[in-house]
C-alpha atoms as a PDB file:
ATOM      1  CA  UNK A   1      -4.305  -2.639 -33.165  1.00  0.00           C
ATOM      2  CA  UNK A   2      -4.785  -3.618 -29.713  1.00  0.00           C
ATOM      3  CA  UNK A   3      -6.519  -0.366 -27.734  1.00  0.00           C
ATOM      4  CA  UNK A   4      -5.829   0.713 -24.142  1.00  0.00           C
ATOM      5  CA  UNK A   5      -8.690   0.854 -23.143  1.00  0.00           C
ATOM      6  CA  UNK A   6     -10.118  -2.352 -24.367  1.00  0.00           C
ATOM      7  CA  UNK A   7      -7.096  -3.778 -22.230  1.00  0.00           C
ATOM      8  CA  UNK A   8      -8.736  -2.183 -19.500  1.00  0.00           C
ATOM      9  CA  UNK A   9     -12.045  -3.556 -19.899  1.00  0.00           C
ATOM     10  CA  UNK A  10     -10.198  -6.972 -20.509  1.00  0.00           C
ATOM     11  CA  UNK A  11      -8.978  -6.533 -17.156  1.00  0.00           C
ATOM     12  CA  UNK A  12     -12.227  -5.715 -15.512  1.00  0.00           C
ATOM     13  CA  UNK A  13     -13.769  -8.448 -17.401  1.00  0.00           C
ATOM     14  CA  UNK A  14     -10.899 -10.387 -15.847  1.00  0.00           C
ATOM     15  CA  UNK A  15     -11.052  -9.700 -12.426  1.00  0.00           C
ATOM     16  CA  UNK A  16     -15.634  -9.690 -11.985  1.00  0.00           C
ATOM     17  CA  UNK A  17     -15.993 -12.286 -14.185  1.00  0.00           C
ATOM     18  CA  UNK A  18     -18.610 -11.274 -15.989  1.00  0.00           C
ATOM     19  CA  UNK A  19     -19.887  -8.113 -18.746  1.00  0.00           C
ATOM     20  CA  UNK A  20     -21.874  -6.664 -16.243  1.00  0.00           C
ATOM     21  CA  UNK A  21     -19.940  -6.694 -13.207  1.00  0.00           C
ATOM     22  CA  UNK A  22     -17.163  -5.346 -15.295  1.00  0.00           C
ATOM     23  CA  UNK A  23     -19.424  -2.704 -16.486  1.00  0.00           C
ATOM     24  CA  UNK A  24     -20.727  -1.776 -13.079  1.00  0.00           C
ATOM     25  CA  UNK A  25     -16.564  -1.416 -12.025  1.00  0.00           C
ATOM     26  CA  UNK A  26     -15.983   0.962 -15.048  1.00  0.00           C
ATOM     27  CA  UNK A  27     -19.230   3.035 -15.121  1.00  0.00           C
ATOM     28  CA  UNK A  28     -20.227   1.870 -18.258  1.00  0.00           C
ATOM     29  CA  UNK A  29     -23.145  -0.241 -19.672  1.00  0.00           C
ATOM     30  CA  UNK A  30     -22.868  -4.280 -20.298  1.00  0.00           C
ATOM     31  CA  UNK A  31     -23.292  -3.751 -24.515  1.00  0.00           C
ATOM     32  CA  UNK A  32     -20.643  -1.580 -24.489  1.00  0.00           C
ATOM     33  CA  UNK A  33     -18.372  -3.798 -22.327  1.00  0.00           C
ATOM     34  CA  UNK A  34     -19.590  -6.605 -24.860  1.00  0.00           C
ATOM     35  CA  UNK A  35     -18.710  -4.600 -27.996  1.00  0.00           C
ATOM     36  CA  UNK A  36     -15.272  -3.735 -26.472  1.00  0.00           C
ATOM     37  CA  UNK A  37     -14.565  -7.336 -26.109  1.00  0.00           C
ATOM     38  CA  UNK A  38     -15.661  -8.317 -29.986  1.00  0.00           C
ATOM     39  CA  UNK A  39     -13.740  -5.344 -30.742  1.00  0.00           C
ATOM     40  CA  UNK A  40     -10.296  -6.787 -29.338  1.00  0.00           C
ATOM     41  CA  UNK A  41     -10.848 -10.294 -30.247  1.00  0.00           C
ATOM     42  CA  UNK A  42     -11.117  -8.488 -33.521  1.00  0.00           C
ATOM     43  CA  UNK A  43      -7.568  -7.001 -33.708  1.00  0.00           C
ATOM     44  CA  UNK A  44      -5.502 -10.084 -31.984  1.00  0.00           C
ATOM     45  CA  UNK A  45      -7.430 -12.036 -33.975  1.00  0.00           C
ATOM     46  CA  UNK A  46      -8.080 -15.047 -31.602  1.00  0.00           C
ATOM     47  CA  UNK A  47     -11.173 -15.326 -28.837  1.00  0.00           C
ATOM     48  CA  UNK A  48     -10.081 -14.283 -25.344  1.00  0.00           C
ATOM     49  CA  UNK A  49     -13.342 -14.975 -23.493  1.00  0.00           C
ATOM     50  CA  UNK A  50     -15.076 -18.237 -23.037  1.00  0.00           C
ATOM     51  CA  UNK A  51     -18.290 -17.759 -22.122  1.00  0.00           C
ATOM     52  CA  UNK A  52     -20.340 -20.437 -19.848  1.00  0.00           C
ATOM     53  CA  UNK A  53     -23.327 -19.222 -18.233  1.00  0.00           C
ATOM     54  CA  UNK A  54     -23.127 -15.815 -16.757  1.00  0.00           C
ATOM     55  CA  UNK A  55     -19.564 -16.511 -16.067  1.00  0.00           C
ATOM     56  CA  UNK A  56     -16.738 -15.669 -18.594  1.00  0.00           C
ATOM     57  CA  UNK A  57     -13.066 -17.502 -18.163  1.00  0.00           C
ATOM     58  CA  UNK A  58     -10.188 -16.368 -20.096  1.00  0.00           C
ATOM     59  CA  UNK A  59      -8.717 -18.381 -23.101  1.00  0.00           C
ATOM     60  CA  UNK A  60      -4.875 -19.097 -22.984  1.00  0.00           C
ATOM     61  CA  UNK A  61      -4.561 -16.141 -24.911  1.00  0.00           C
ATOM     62  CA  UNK A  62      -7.023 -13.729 -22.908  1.00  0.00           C
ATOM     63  CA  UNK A  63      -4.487 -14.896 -20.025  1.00  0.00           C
ATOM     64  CA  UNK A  64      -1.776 -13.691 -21.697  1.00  0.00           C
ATOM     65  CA  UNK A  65      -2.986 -10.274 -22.462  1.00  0.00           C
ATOM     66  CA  UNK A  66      -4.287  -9.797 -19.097  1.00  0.00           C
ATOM     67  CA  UNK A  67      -0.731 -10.240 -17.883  1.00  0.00           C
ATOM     68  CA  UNK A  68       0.775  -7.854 -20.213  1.00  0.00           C
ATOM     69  CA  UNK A  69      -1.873  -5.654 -19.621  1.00  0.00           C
ATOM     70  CA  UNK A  70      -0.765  -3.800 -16.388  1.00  0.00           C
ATOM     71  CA  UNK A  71       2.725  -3.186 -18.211  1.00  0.00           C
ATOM     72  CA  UNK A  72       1.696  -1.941 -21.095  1.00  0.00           C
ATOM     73  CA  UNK A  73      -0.794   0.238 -19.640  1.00  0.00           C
ATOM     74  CA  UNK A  74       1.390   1.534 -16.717  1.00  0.00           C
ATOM     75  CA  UNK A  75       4.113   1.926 -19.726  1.00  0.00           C
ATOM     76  CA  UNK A  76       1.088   4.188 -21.100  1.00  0.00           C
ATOM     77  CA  UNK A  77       0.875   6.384 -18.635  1.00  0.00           C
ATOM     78  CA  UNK A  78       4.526   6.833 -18.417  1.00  0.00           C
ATOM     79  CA  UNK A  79       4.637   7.932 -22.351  1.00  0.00           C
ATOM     80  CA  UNK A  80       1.697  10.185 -21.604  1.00  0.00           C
ATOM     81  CA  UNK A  81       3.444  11.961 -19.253  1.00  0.00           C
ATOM     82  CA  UNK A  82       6.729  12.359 -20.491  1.00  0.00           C
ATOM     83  CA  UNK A  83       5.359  13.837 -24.044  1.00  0.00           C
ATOM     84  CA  UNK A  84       3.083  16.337 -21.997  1.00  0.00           C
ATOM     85  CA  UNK A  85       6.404  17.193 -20.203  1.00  0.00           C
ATOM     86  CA  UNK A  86       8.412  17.708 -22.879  1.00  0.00           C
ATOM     87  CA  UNK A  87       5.740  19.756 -24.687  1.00  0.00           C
ATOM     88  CA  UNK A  88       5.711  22.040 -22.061  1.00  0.00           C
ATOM     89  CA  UNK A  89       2.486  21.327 -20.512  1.00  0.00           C
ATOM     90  CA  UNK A  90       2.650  22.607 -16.755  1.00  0.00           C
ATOM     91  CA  UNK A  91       0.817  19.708 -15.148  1.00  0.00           C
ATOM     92  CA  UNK A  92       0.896  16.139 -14.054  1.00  0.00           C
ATOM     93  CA  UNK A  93      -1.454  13.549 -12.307  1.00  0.00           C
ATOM     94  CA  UNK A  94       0.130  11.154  -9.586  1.00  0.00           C
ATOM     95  CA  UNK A  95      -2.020   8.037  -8.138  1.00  0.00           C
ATOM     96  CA  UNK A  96      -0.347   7.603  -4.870  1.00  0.00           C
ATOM     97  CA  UNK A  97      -0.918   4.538  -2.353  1.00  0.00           C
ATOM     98  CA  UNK A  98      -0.287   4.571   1.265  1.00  0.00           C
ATOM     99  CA  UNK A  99      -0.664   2.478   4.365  1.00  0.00           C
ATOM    100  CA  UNK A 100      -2.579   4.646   7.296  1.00  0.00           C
ATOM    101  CA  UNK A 101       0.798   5.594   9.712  1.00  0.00           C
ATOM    102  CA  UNK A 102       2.206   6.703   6.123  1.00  0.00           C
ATOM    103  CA  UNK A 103      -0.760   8.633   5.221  1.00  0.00           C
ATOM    104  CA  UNK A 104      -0.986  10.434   8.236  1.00  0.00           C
ATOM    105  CA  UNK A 105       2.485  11.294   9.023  1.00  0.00           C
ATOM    106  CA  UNK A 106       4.592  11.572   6.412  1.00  0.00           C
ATOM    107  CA  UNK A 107       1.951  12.231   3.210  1.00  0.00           C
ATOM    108  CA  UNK A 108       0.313  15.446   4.087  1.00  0.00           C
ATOM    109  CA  UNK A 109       4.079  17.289   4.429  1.00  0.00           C
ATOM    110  CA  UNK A 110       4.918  15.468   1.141  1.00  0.00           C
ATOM    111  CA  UNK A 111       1.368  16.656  -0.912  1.00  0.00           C
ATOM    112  CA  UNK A 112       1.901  20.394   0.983  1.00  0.00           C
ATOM    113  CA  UNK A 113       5.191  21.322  -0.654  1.00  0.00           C
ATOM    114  CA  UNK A 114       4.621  19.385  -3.771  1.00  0.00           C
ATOM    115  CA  UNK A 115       1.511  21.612  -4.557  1.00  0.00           C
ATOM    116  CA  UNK A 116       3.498  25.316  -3.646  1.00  0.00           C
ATOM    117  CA  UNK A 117       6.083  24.015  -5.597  1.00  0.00           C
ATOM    118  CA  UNK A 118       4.097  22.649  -8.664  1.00  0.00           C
ATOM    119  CA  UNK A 119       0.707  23.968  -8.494  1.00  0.00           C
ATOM    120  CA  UNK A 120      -0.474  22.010 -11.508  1.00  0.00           C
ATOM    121  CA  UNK A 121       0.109  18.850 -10.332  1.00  0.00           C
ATOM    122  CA  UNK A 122      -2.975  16.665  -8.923  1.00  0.00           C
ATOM    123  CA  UNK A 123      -2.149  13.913  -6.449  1.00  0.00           C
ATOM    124  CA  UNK A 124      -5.155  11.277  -5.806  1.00  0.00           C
ATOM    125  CA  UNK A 125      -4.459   8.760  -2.470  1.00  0.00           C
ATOM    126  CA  UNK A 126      -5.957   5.996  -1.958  1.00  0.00           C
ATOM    127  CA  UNK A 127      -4.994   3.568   1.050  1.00  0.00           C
ATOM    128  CA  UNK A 128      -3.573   0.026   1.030  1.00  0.00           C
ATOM    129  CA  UNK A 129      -1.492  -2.270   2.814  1.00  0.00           C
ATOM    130  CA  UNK A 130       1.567  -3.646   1.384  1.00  0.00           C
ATOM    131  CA  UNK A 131       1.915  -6.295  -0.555  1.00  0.00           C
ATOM    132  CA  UNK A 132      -1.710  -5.415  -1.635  1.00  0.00           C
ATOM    133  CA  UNK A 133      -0.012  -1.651  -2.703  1.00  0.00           C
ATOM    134  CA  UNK A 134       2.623  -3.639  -4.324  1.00  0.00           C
ATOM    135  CA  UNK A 135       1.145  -5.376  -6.098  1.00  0.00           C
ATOM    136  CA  UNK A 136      -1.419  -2.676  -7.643  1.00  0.00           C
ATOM    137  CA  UNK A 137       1.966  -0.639  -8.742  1.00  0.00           C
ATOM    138  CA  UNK A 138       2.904  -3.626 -10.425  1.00  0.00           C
ATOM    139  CA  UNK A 139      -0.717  -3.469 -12.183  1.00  0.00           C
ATOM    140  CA  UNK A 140      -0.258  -0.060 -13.177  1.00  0.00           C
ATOM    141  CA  UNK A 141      -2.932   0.469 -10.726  1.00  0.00           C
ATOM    142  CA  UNK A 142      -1.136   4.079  -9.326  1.00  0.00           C
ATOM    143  CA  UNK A 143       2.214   5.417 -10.256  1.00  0.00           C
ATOM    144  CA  UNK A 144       3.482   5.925  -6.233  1.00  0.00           C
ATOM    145  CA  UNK A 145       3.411   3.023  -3.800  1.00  0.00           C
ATOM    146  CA  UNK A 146       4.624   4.270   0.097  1.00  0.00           C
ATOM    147  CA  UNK A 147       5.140   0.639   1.745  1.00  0.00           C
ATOM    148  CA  UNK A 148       7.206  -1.156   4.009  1.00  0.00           C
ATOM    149  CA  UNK A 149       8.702  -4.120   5.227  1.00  0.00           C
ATOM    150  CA  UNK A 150      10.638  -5.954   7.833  1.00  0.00           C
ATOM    151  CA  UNK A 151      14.255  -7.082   6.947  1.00  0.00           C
ATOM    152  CA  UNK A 152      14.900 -10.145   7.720  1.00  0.00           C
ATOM    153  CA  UNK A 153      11.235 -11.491   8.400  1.00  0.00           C
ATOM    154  CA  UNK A 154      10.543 -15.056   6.812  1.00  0.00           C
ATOM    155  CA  UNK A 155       8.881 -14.765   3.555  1.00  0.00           C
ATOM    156  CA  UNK A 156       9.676 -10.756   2.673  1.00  0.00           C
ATOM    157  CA  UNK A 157       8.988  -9.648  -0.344  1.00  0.00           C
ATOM    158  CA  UNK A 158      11.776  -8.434  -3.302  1.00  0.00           C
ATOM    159  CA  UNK A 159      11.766  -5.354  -5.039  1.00  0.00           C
ATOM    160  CA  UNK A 160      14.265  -5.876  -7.703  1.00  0.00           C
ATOM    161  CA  UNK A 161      11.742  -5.078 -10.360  1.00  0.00           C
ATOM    162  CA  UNK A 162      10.964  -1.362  -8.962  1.00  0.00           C
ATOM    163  CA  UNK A 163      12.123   1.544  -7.846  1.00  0.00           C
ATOM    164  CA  UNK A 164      12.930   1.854  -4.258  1.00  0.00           C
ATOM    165  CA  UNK A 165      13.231   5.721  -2.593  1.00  0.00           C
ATOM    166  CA  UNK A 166      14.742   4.783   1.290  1.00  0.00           C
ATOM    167  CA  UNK A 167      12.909   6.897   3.658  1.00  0.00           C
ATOM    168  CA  UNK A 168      12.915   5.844   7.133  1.00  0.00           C
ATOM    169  CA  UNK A 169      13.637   3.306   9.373  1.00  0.00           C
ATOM    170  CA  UNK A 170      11.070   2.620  11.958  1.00  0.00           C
ATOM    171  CA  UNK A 171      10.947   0.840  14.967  1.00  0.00           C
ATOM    172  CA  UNK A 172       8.353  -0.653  16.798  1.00  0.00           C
ATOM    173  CA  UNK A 173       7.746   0.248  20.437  1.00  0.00           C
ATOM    174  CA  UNK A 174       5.401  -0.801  23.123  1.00  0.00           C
ATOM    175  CA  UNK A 175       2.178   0.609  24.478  1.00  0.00           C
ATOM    176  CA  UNK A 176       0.723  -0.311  28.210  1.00  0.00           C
ATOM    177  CA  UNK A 177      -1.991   1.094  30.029  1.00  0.00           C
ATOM    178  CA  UNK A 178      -0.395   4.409  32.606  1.00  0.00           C
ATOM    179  CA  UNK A 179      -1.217   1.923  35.939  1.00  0.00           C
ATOM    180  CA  UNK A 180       0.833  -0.714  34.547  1.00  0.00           C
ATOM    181  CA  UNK A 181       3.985  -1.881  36.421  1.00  0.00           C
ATOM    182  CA  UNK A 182       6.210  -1.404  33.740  1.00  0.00           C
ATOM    183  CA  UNK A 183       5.180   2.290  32.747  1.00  0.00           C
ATOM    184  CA  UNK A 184       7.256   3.897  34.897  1.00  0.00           C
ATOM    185  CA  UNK A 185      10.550   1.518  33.536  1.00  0.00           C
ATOM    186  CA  UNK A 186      12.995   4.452  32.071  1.00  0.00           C
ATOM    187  CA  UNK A 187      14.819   1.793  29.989  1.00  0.00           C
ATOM    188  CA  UNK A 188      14.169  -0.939  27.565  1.00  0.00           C
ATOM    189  CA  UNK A 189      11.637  -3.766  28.287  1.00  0.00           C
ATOM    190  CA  UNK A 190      12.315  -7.168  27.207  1.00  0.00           C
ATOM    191  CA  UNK A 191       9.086  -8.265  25.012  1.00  0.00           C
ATOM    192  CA  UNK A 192       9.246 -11.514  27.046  1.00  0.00           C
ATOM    193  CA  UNK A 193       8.311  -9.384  30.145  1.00  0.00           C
ATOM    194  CA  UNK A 194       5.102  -8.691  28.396  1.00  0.00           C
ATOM    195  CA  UNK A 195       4.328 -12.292  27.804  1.00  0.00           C
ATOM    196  CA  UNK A 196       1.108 -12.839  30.260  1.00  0.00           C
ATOM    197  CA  UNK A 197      -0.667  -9.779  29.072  1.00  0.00           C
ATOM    198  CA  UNK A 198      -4.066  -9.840  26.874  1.00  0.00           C
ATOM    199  CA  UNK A 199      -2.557  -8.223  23.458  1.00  0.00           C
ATOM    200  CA  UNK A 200      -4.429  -5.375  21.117  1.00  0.00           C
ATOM    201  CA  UNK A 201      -3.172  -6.253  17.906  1.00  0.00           C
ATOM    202  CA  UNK A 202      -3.025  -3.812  14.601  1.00  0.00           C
ATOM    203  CA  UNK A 203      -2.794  -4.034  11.095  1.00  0.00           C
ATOM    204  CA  UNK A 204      -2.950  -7.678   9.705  1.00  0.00           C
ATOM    205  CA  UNK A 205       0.656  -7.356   8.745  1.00  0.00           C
ATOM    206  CA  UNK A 206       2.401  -5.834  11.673  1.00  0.00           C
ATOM    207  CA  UNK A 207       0.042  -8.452  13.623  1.00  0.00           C
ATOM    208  CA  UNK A 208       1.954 -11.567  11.807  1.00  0.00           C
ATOM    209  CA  UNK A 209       5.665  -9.691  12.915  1.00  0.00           C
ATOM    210  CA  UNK A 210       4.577  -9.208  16.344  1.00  0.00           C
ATOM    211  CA  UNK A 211       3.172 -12.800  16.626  1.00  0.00           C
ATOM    212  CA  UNK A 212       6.392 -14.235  15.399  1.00  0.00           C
ATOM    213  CA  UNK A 213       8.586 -11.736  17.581  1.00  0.00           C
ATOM    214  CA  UNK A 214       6.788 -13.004  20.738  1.00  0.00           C
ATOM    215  CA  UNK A 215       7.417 -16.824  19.521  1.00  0.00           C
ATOM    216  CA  UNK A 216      10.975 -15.851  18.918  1.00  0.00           C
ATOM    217  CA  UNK A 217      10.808 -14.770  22.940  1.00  0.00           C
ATOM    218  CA  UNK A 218       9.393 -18.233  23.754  1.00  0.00           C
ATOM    219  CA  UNK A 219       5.623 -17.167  24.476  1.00  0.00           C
ATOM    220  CA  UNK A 220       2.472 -16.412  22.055  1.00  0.00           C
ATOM    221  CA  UNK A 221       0.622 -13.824  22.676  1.00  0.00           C
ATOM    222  CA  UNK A 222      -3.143 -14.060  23.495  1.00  0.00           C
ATOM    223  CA  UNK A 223      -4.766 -11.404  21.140  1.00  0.00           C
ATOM    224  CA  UNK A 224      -7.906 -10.208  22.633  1.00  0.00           C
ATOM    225  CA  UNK A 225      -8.825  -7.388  20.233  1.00  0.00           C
ATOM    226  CA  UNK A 226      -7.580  -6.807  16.703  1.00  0.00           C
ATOM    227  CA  UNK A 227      -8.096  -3.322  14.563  1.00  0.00           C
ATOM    228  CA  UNK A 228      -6.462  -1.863  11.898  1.00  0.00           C
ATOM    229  CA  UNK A 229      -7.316   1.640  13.465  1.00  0.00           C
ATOM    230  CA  UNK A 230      -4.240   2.852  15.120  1.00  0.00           C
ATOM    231  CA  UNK A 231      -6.169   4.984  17.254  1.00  0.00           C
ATOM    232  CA  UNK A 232      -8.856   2.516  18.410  1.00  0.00           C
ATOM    233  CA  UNK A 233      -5.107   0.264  19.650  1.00  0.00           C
ATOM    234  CA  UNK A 234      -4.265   3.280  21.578  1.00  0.00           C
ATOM    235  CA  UNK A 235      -7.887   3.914  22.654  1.00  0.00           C
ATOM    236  CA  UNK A 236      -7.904  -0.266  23.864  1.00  0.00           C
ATOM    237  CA  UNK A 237      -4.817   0.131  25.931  1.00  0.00           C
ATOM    238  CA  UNK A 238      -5.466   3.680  27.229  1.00  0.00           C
ATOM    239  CA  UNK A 239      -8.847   2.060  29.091  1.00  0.00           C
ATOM    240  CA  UNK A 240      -6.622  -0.830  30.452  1.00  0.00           C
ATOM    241  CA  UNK A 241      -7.753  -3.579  27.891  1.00  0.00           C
ATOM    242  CA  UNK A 242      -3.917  -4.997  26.865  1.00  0.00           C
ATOM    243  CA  UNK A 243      -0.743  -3.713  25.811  1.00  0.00           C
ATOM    244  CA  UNK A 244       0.280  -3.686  22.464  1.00  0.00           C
ATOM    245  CA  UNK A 245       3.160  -2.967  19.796  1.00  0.00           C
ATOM    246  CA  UNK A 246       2.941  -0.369  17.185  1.00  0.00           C
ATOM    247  CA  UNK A 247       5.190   1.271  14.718  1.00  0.00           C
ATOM    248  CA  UNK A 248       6.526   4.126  16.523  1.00  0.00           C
ATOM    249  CA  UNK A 249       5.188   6.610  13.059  1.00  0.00           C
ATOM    250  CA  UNK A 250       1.962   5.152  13.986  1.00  0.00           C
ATOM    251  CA  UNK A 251       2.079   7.309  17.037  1.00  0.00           C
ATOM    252  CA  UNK A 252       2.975  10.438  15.231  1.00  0.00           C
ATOM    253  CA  UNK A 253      -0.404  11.766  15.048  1.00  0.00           C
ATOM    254  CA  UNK A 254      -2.048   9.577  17.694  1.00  0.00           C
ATOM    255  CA  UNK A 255      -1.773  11.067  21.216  1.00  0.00           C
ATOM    256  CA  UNK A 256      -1.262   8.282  23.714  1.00  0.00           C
ATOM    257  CA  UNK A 257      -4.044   9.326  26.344  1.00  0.00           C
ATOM    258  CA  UNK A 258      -3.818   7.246  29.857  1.00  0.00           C
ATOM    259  CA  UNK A 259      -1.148   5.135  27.511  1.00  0.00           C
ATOM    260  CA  UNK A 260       3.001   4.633  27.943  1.00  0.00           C
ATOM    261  CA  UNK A 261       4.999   4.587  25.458  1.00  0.00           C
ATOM    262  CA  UNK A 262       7.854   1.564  26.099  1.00  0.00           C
ATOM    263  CA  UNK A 263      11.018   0.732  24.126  1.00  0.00           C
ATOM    264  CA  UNK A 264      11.523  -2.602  23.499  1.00  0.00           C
ATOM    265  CA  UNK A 265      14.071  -5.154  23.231  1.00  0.00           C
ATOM    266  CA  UNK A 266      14.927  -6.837  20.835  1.00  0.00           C
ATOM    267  CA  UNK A 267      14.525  -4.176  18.357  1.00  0.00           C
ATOM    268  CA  UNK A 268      12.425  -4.775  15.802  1.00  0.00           C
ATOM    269  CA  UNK A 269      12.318  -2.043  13.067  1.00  0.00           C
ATOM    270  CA  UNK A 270      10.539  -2.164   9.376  1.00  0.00           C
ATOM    271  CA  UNK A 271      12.019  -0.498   6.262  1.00  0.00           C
ATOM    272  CA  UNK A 272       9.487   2.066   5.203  1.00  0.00           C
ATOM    273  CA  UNK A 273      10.215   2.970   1.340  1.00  0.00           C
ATOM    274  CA  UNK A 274       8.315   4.599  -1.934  1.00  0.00           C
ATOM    275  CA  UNK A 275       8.299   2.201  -4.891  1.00  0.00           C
ATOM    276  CA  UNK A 276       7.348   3.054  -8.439  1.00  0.00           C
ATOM    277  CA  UNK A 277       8.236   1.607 -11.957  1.00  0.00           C
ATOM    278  CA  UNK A 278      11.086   2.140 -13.987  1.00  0.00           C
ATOM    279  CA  UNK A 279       9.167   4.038 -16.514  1.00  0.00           C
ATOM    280  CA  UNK A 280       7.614   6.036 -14.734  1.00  0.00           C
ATOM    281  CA  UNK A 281      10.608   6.884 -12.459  1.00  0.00           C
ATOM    282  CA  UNK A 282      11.175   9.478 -15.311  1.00  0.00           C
ATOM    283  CA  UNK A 283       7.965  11.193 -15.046  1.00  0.00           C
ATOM    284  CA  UNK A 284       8.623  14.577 -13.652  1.00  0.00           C
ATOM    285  CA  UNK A 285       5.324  14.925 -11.439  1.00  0.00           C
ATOM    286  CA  UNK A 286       6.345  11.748 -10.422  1.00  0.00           C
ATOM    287  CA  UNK A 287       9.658  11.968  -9.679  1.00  0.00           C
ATOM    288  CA  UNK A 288       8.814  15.367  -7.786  1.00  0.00           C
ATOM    289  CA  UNK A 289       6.792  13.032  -5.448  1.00  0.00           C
ATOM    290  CA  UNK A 290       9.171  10.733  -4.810  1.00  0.00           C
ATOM    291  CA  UNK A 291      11.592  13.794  -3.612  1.00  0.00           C
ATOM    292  CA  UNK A 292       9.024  15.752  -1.377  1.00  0.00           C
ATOM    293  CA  UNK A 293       8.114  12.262   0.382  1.00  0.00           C
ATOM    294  CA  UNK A 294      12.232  11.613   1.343  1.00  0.00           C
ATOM    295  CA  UNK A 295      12.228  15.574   2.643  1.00  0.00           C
ATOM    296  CA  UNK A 296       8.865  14.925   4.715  1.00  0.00           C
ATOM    297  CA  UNK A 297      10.957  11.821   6.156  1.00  0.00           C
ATOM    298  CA  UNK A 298      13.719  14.197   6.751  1.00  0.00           C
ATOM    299  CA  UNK A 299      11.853  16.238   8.451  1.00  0.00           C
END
């Protein structure tokens, strides 16, 4: 009988490569990590590790398990939860992800009312960008993924497999120092009007949009400074060091000091969503979640 939680050692044995490394990530010793392993090869009954030095690779069949694994565990978790529902335990755990503008604007409204309304429920966050927060809900990594994307964009990514909660649309918007010519403008700037300026980029993602809206607008941008701290952008073009373009939620908690806040045209706008599994869409802590986070978009 295959074990969950030698599929998670599997996994961590997987991903570091080695007993000990995987036993540093789980908080355990290398033995036990080792006797975990024997103990699965035991039940599938075929080796999963090779083992070549102090590096381990995974047989065809480790491989195989290893991709099943975040399913099956994830699937886990669901089952878990469900049965403690339906037995009437008055609780529920929730691993959410969240990119920073999500985590600061629209998370703490969404965690506020979820706790007076269901006390026992505990809500970990941990940040990520999308895909990365994808892809660790596809893992089974957390049950709540808040991402986004930009429609249209080359190469965005599908989310047939998943769950998809619509909770905002989001547009980007322009930021240039209070002295600059175009700060007083009362309507929309064309980006192309921006084109000789030294650029503050953000997050690695929103960086690749804005670099391909400028090329669509005939120009690239010369990024001077890059950060994935929202404030630090604001703080760069507040002290006259570029302009820049952030998601306008980015500025929901970010007071644009000595900075101008500039609509732009063409509109660009990303799709900001929460994502979980199937499964676990039927989890009612999780499913909670999933409704406090559309009213804190609401709101």
């Amino acid at each position: 009988m295959i074990e969950a939680r030698h599929l998670r050692v599997l996994r961590a044995v997987a991903a570091t490569g080695s007993f000990s490394a995987a036993g540093r990530r789980l908080g355990c010793t290398q033995p036990a990590v080792s006797q975990q392993m024997k103990a699965l090869e035991a039940s599938v009954g075929t080796p999963l590790l090779v083992r070549g030095g102090r590096e381990m690779r995974l047989t065809q069949a480790g491989e195989a398990l290893v991709r099943h694994a975040g399913g099956i565990l994830a699937g886990l978790t669901a089952a878990e939860e469900e049965v403690a529902a339906i037995a009437g335990l008055r609780a529920g755990r929730v691993r959410l992800v969240s990119f920073p503008s999500g985590s600061s604007a629209l998370v703490p409204a969404a965690l506020a009312a979820l706790r007076a309304a269901h006390p026992g429920t505990r809500v970990s966050l941990e940040e990520a960008e999308p895909p990365a927060s994808v892809d660790m809900l596809r893992e089974g990594e957390c049950d709540v993924a808040l991402a986004f994307r930009y429609p249209g964009a080359p190469g965005v990514e599908e989310w047939d497999d998943l769950v998809v909660r619509p909770l905002l649309t989001d547009r980007l918007v322009g930021l240039v120092p209070e002295r600059h010519p175009l700060a007083a403008r009362s309507g929309a700037v064309g980006i192309g009007e921006l084109a000789g300026e030294p650029w503050i980029a953000g997050c690695p993602r929103c960086r690749g949009r804005l670099v391909e809206v400028c090329e669509d607008a005939g120009f690239t941008p010369r990024i001077d400074f890059a950060t994935d701290d929202y404030p630090a952008v604001v703080g760069l073009v507040g002290a006259g060091l570029g302009v820049a373009v952030l998601p306008q939620l980015a500025l929901e908690s970010v007071r644009p000091r000595h900075a101008r806040v500039l609509t732009l045209e063409p509109a660009v706008r990303r799709e900001i969503v929460a994502l979980t599994l199937p499964d676990l869409a039927q989890v009612p802590a999780v499913a909670a979640t999933l409704e406090q986070l559309g009213h804190a978009a609401d709101r």
